[in-house]
N, C-alpha and C. Protein backbone atom coordinates (compact mmCIF):
# COMPACT_ATOMS: atom_id res chain seq x y z
N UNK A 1 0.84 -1.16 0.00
CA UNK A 1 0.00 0.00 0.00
C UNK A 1 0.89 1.24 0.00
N UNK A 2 0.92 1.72 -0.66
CA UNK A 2 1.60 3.42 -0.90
C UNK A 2 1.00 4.44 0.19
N UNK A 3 2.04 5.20 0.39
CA UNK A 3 1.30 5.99 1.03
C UNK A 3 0.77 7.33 0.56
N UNK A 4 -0.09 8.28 1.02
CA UNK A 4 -0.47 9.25 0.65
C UNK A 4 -0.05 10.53 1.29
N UNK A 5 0.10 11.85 0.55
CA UNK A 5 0.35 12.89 1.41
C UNK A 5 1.71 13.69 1.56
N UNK A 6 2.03 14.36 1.96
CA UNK A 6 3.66 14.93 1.32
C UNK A 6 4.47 14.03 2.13
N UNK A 7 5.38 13.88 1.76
CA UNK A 7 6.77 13.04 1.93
C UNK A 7 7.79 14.18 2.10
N UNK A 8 8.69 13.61 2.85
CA UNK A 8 9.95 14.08 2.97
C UNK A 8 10.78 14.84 1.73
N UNK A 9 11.05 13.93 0.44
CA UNK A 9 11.55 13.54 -0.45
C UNK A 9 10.80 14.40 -1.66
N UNK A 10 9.33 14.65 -1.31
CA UNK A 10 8.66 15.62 -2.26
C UNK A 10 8.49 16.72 -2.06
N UNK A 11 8.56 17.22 -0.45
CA UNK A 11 8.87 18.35 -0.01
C UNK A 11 10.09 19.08 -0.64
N UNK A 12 11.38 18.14 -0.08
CA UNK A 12 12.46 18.49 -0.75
C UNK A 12 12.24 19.30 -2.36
N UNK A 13 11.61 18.36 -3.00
CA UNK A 13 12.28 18.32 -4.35
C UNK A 13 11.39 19.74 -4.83
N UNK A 14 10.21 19.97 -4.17
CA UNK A 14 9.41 21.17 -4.71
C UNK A 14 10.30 22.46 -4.29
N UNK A 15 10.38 22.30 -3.30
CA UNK A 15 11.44 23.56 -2.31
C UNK A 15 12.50 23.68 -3.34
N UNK A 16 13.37 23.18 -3.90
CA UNK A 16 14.51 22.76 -4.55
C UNK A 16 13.72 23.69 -6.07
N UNK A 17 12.77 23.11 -6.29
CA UNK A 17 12.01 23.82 -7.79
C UNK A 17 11.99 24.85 -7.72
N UNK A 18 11.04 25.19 -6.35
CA UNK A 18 10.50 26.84 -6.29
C UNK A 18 11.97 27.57 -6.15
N UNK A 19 12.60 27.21 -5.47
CA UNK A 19 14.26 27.62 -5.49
C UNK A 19 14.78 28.27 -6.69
N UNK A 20 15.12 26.87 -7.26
CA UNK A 20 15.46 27.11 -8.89
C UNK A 20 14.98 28.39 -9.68
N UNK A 21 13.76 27.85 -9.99
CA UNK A 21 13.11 28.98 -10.09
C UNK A 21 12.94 30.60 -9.93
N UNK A 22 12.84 30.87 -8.99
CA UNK A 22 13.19 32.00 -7.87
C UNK A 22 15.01 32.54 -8.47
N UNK A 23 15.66 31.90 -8.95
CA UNK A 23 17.19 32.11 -9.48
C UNK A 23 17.08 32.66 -10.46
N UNK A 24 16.22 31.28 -11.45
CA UNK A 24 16.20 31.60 -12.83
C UNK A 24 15.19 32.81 -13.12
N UNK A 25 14.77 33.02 -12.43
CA UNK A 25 13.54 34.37 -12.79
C UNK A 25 14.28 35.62 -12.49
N UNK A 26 15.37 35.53 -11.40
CA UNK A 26 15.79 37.15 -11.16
C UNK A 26 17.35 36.70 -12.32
N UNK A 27 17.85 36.25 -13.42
CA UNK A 27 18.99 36.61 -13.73
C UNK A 27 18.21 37.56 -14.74
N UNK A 28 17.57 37.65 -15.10
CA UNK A 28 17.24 39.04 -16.50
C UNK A 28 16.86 40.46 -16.05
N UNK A 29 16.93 40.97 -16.88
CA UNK A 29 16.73 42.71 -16.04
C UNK A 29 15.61 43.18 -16.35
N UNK A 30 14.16 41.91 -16.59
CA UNK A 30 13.47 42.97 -16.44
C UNK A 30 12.10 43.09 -17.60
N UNK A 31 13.22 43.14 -18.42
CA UNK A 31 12.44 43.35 -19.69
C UNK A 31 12.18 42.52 -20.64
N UNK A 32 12.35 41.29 -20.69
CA UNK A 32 12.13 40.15 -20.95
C UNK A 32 12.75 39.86 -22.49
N UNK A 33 13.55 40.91 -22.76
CA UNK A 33 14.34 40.61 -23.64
C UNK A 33 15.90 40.59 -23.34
N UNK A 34 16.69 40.29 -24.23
CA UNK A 34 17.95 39.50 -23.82
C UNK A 34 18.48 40.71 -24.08
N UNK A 35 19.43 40.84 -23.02
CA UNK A 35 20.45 41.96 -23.30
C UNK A 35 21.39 41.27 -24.35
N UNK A 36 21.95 42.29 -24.76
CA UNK A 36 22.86 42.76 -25.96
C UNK A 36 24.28 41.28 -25.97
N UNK A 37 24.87 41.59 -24.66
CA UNK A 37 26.02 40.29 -24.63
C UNK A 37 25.47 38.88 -24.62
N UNK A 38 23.64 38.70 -24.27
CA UNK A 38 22.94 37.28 -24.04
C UNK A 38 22.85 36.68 -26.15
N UNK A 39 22.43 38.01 -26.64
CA UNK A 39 22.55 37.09 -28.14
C UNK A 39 23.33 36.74 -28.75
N UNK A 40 24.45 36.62 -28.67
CA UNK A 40 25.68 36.01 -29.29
C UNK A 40 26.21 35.64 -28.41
N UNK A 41 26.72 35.66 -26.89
CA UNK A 41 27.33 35.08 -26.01
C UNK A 41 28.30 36.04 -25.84
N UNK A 42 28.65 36.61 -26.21
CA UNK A 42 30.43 37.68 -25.62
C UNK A 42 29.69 39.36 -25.64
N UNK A 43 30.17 39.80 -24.56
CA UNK A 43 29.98 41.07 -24.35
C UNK A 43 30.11 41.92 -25.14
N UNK A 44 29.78 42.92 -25.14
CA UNK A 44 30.01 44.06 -26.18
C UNK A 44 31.28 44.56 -25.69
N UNK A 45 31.96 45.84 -26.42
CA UNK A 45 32.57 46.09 -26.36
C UNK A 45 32.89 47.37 -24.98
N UNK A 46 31.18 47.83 -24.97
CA UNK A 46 31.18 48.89 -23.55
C UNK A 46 30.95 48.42 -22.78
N UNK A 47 30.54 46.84 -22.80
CA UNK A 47 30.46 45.86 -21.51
C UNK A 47 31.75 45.77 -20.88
N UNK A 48 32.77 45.04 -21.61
CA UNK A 48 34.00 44.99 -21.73
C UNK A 48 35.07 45.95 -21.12
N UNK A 49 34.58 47.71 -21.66
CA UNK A 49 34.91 48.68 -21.05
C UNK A 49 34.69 49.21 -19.53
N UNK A 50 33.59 49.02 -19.32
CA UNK A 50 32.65 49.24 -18.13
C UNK A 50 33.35 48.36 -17.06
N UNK A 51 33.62 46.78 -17.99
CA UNK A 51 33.75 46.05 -16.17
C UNK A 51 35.03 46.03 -16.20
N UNK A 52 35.99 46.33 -17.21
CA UNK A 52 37.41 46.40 -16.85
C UNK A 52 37.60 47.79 -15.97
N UNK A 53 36.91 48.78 -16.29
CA UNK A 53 37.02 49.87 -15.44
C UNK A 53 36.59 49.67 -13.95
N UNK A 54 35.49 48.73 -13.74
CA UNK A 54 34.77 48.37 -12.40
C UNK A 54 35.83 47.49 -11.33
N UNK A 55 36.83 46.84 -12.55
CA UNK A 55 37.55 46.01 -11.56
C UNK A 55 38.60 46.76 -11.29
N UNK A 56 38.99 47.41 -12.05
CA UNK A 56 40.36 48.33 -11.66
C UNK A 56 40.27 49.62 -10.39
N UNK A 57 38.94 49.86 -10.76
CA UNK A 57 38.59 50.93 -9.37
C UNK A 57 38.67 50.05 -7.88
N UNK A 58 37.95 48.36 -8.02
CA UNK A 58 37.71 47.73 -7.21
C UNK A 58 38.89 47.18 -6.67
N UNK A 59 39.74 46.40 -7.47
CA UNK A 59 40.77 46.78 -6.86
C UNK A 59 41.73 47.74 -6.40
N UNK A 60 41.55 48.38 -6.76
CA UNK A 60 42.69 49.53 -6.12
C UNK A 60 42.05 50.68 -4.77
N UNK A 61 40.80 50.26 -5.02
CA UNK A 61 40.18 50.46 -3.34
C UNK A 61 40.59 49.50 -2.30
N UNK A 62 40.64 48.82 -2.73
CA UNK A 62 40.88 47.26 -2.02
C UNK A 62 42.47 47.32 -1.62
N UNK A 63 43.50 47.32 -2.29
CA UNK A 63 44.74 47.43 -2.28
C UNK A 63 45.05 48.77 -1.33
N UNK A 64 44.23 50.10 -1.27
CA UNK A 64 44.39 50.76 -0.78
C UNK A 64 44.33 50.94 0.58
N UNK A 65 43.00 49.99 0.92
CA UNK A 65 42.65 49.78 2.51
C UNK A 65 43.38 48.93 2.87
N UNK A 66 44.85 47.68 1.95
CA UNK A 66 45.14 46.72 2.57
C UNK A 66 46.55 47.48 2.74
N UNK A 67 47.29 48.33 2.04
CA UNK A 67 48.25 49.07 2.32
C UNK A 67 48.01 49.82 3.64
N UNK A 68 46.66 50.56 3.82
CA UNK A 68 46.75 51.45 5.34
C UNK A 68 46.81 50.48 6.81
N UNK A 69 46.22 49.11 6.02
CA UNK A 69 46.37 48.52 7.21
C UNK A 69 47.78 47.74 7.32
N UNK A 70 48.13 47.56 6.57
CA UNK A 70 49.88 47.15 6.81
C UNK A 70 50.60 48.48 7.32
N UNK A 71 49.89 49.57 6.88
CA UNK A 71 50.98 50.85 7.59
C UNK A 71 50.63 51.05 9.20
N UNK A 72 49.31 50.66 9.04
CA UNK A 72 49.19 50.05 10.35
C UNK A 72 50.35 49.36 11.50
N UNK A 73 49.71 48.34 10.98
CA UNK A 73 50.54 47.26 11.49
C UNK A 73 52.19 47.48 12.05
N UNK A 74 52.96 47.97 10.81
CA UNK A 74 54.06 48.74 10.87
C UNK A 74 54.18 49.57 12.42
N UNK A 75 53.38 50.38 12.64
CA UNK A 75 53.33 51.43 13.15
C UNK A 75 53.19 51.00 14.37
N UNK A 76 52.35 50.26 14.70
CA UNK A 76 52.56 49.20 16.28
C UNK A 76 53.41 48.62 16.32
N UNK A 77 53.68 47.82 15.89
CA UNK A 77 55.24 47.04 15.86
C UNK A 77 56.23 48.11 16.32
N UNK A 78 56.35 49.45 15.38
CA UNK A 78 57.41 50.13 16.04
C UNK A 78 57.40 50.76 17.00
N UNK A 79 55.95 51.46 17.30
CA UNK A 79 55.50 51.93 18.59
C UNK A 79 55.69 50.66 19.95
N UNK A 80 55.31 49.61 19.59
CA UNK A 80 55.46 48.48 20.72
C UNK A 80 55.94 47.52 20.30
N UNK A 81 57.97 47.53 20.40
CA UNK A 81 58.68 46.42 20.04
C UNK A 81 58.06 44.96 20.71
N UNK A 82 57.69 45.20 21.78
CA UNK A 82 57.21 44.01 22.57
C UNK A 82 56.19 42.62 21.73
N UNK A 83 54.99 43.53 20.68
CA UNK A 83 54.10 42.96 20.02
C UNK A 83 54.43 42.71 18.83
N UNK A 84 56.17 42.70 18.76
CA UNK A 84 56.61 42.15 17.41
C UNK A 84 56.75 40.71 16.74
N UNK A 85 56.51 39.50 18.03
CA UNK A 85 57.10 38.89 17.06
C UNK A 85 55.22 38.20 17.05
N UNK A 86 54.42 38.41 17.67
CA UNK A 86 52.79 38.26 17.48
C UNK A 86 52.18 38.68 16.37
N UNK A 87 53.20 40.03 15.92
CA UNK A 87 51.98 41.08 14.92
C UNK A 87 52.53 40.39 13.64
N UNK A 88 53.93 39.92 13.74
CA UNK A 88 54.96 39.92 12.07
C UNK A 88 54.24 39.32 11.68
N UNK A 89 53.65 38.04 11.61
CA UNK A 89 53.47 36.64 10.99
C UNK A 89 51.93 37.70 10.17
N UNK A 90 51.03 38.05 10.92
CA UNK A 90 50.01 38.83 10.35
C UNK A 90 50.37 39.86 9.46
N UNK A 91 51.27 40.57 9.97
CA UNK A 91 51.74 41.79 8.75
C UNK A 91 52.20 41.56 7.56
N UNK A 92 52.60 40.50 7.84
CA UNK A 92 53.59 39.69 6.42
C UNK A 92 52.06 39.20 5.43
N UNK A 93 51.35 38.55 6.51
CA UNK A 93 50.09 37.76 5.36
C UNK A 93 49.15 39.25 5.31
N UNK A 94 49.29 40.71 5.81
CA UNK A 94 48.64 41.46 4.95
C UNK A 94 49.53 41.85 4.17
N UNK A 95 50.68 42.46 3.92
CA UNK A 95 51.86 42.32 2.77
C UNK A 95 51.45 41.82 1.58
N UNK A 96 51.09 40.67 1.89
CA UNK A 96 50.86 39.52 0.60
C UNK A 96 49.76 40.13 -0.25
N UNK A 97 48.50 40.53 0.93
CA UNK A 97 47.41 40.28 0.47
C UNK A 97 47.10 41.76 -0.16
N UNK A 98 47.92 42.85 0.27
CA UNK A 98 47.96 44.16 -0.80
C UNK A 98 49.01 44.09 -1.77
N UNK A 99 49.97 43.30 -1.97
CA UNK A 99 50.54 42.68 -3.14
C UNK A 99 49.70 42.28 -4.32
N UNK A 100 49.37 41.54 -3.63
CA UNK A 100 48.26 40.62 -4.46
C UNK A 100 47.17 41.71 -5.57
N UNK A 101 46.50 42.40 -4.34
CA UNK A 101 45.72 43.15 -4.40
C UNK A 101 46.06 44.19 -5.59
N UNK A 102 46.99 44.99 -5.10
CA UNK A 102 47.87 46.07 -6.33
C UNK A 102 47.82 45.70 -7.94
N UNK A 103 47.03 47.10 -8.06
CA UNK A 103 47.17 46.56 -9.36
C UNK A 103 48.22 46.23 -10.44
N UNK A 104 48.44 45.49 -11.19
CA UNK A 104 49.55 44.90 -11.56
C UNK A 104 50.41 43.76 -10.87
N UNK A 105 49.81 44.12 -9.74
CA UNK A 105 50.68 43.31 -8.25
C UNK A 105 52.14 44.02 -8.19
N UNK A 106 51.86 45.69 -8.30
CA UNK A 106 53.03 45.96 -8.16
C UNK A 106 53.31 45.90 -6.40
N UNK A 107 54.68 46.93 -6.46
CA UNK A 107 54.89 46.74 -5.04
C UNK A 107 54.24 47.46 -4.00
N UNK A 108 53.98 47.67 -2.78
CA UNK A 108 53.58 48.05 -1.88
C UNK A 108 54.06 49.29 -0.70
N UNK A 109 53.96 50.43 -1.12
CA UNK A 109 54.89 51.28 -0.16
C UNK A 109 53.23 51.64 1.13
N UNK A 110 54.16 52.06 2.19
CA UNK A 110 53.25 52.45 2.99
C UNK A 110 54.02 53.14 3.86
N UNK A 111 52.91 53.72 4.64
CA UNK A 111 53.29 55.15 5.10
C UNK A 111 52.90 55.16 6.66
N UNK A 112 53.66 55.85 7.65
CA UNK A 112 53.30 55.19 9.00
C UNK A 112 52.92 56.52 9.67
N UNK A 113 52.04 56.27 10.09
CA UNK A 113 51.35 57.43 11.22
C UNK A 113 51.08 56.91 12.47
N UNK A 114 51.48 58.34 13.38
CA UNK A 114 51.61 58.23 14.38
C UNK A 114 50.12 58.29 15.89
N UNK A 115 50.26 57.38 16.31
CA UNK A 115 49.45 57.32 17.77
C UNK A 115 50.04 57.05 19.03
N UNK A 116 49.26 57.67 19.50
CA UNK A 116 49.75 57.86 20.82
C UNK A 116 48.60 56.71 22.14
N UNK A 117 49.41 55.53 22.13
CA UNK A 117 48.40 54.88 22.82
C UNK A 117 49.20 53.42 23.14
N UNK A 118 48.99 53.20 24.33
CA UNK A 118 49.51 52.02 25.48
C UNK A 118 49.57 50.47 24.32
N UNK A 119 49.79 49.65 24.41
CA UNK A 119 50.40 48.37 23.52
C UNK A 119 48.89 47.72 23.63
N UNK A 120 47.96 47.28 24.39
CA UNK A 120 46.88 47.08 24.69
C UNK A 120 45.96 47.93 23.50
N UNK A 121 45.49 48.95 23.82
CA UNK A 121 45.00 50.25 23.12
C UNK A 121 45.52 50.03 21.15
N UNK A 122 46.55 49.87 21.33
CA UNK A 122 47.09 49.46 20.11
C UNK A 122 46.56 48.94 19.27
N UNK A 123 46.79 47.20 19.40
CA UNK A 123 46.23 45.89 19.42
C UNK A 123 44.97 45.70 19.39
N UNK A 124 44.10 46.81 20.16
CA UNK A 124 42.47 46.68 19.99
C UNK A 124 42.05 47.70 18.90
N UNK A 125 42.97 48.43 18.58
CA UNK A 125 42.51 49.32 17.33
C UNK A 125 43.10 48.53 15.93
N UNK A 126 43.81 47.39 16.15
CA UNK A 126 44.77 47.20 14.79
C UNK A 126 43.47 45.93 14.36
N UNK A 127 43.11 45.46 15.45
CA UNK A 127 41.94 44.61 15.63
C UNK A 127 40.87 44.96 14.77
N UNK A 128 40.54 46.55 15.25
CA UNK A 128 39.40 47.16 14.48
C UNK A 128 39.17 47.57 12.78
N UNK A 129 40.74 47.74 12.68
CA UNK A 129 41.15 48.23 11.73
C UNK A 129 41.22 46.91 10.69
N UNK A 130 41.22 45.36 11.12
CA UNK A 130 41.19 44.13 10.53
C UNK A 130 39.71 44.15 10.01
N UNK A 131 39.26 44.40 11.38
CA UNK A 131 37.94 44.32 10.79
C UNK A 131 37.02 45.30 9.78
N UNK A 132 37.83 46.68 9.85
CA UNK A 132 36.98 47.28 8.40
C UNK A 132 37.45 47.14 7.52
N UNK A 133 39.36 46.59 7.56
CA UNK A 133 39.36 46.53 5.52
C UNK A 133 38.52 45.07 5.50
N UNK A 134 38.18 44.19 6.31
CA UNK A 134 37.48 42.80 5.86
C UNK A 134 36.03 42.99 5.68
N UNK A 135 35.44 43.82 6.40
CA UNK A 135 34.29 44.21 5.83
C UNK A 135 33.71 45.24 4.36
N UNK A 136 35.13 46.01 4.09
CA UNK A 136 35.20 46.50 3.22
C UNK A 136 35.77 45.41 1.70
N UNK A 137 36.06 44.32 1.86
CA UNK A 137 36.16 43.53 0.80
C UNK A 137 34.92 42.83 0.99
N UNK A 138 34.36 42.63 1.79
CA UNK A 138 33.19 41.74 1.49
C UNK A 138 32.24 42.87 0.30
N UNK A 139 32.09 44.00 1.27
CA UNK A 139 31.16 44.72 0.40
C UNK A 139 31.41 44.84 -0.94
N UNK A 140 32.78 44.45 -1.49
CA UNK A 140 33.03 45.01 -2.79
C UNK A 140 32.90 43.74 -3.81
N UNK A 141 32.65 42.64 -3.06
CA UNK A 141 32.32 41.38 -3.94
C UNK A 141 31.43 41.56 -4.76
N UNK A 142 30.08 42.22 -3.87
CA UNK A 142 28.89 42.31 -5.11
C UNK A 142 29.00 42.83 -6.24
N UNK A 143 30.34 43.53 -6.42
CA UNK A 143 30.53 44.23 -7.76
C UNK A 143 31.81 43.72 -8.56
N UNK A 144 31.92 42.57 -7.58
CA UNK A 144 33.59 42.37 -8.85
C UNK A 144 33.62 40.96 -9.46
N UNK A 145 34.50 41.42 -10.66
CA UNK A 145 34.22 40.01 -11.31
C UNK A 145 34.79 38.31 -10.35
N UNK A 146 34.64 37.48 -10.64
CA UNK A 146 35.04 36.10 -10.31
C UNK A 146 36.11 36.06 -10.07
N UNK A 147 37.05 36.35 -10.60
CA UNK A 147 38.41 35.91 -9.84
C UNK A 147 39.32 36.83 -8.63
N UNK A 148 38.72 37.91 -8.86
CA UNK A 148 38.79 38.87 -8.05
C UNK A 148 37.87 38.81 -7.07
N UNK A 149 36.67 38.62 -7.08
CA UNK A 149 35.83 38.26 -6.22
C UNK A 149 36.40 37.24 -5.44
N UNK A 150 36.88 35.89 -5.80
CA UNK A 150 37.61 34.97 -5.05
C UNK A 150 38.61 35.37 -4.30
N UNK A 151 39.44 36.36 -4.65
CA UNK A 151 40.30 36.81 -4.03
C UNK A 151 40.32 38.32 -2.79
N UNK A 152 39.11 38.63 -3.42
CA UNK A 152 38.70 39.59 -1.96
C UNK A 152 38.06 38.55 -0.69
N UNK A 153 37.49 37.55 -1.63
CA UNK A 153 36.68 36.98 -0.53
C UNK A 153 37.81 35.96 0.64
N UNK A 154 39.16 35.69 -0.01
CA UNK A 154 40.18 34.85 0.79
C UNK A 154 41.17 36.21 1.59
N UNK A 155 40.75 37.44 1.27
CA UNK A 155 41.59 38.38 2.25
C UNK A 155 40.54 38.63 3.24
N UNK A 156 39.29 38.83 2.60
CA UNK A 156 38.51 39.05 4.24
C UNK A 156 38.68 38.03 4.81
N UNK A 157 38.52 36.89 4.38
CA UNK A 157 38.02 35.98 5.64
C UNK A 157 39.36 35.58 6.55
N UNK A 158 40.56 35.60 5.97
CA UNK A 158 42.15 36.32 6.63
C UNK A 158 42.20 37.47 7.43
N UNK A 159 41.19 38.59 7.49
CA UNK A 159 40.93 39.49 7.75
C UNK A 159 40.26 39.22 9.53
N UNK A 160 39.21 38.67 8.87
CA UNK A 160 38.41 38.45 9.65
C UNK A 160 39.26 37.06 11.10
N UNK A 161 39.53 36.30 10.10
CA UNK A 161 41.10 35.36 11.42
C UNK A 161 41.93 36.37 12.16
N UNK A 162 42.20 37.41 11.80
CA UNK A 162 43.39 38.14 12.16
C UNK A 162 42.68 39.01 13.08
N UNK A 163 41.34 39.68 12.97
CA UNK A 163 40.84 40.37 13.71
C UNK A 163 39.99 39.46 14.98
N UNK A 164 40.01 38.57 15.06
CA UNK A 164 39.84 37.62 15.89
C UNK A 164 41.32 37.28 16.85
N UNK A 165 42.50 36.85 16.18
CA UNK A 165 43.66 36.74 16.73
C UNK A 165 43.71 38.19 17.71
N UNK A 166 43.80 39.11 16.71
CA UNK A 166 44.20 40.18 17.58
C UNK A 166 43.24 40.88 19.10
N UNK A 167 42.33 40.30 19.07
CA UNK A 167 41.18 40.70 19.78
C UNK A 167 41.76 40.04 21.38
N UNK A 168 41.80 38.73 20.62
CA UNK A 168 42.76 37.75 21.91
C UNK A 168 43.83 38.38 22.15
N UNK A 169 44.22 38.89 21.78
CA UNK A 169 45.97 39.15 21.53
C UNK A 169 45.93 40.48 22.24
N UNK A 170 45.08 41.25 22.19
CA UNK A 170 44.89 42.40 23.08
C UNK A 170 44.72 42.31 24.57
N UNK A 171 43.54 41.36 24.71
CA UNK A 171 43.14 40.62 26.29
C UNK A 171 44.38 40.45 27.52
N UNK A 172 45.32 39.59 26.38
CA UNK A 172 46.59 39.37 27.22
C UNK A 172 48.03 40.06 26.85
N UNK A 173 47.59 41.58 26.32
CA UNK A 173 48.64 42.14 26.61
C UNK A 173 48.67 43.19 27.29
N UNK A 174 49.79 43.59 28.36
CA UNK A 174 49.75 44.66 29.18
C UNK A 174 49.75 46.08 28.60
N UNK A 175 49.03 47.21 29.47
CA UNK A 175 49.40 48.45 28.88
C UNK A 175 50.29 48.52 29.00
């Protein structure tokens, strides 16, 4: 005897439809005709223009917030030799990650400014400071292409480790 009535398995699979669905209905803009790059498959040429310009702004916002926070970084370290050999290993993997970032992947200069504040005090601002360039790459995903997108998305979430480390890392250090 079969049974009657929703199932597990049919629940699933409708949820899963209406899902689908729900995807495939928001990729068009609208007007129910195909944009310009959908009828032949390759972008136009001001498509082309547009998002090479979108990624180059995007990165180099990006590279920019990862340079202030390495000048950061810098800047405690020299202000508090003590939190040097805790902060290096992090400064080095933001190094990388505004390397990376730069456009061209050129090199990275940065510039150190000065505060006036106890090794503690420090450490909870370098903390803070993890946490807005990582929130500031998340935000910029929604606008950047795929491989760049992959790659903002592996500095925040580095970002986001580091602003966690340092949070600890503040707790147990003295003013």
């Amino acid at each position: 005897m079969r049974r009657t009535g929703t199932t597990r398995r049919g629940a699933l699979t409708a949820t899963g439809a209406i899902a689908l669905g729900a995807v495939l209905a928001g990729c068009g803009d609208g007007s129910g005709r195909p944009r310009e790059s959908e009828r032949d498959g390759a972008p136009t040429a001001a498509e082309q223009v547009s998002a090479a310009r979108a990624e180059k702004r995007i990165r180099a916002d990006a590279a920019r917030g990862s340079t202030e926070l390495l000048a950061h970084y810098e800047q405690v370290i020299k202000a508090h030799p003590a939190t040097a050999a805790a902060l290096s290993p992090l400064r080095d993997a933001v190094r990388a990650h505004a390397g990376a970032l730069a456009p061209g992947g050129g090199q990275v200069l940065t510039s150190s400014r000065s505060r006036a504040s106890g090794a503690k005090a420090a450490v909870a601002e370098l903390a803070a400071a993890e946490r807005r360039t990582s929130d500031a790459h998340l935000a910029a995903l929604l606008e950047a292409p795929p491989e760049l997108a992959r790659l903002l998305a592996s500095t925040a979430a580095a970002g986001a480790a580091h602003a966690y480390l340092l949070t600890e890392l503040a707790k147990e250090t003295s003013s």
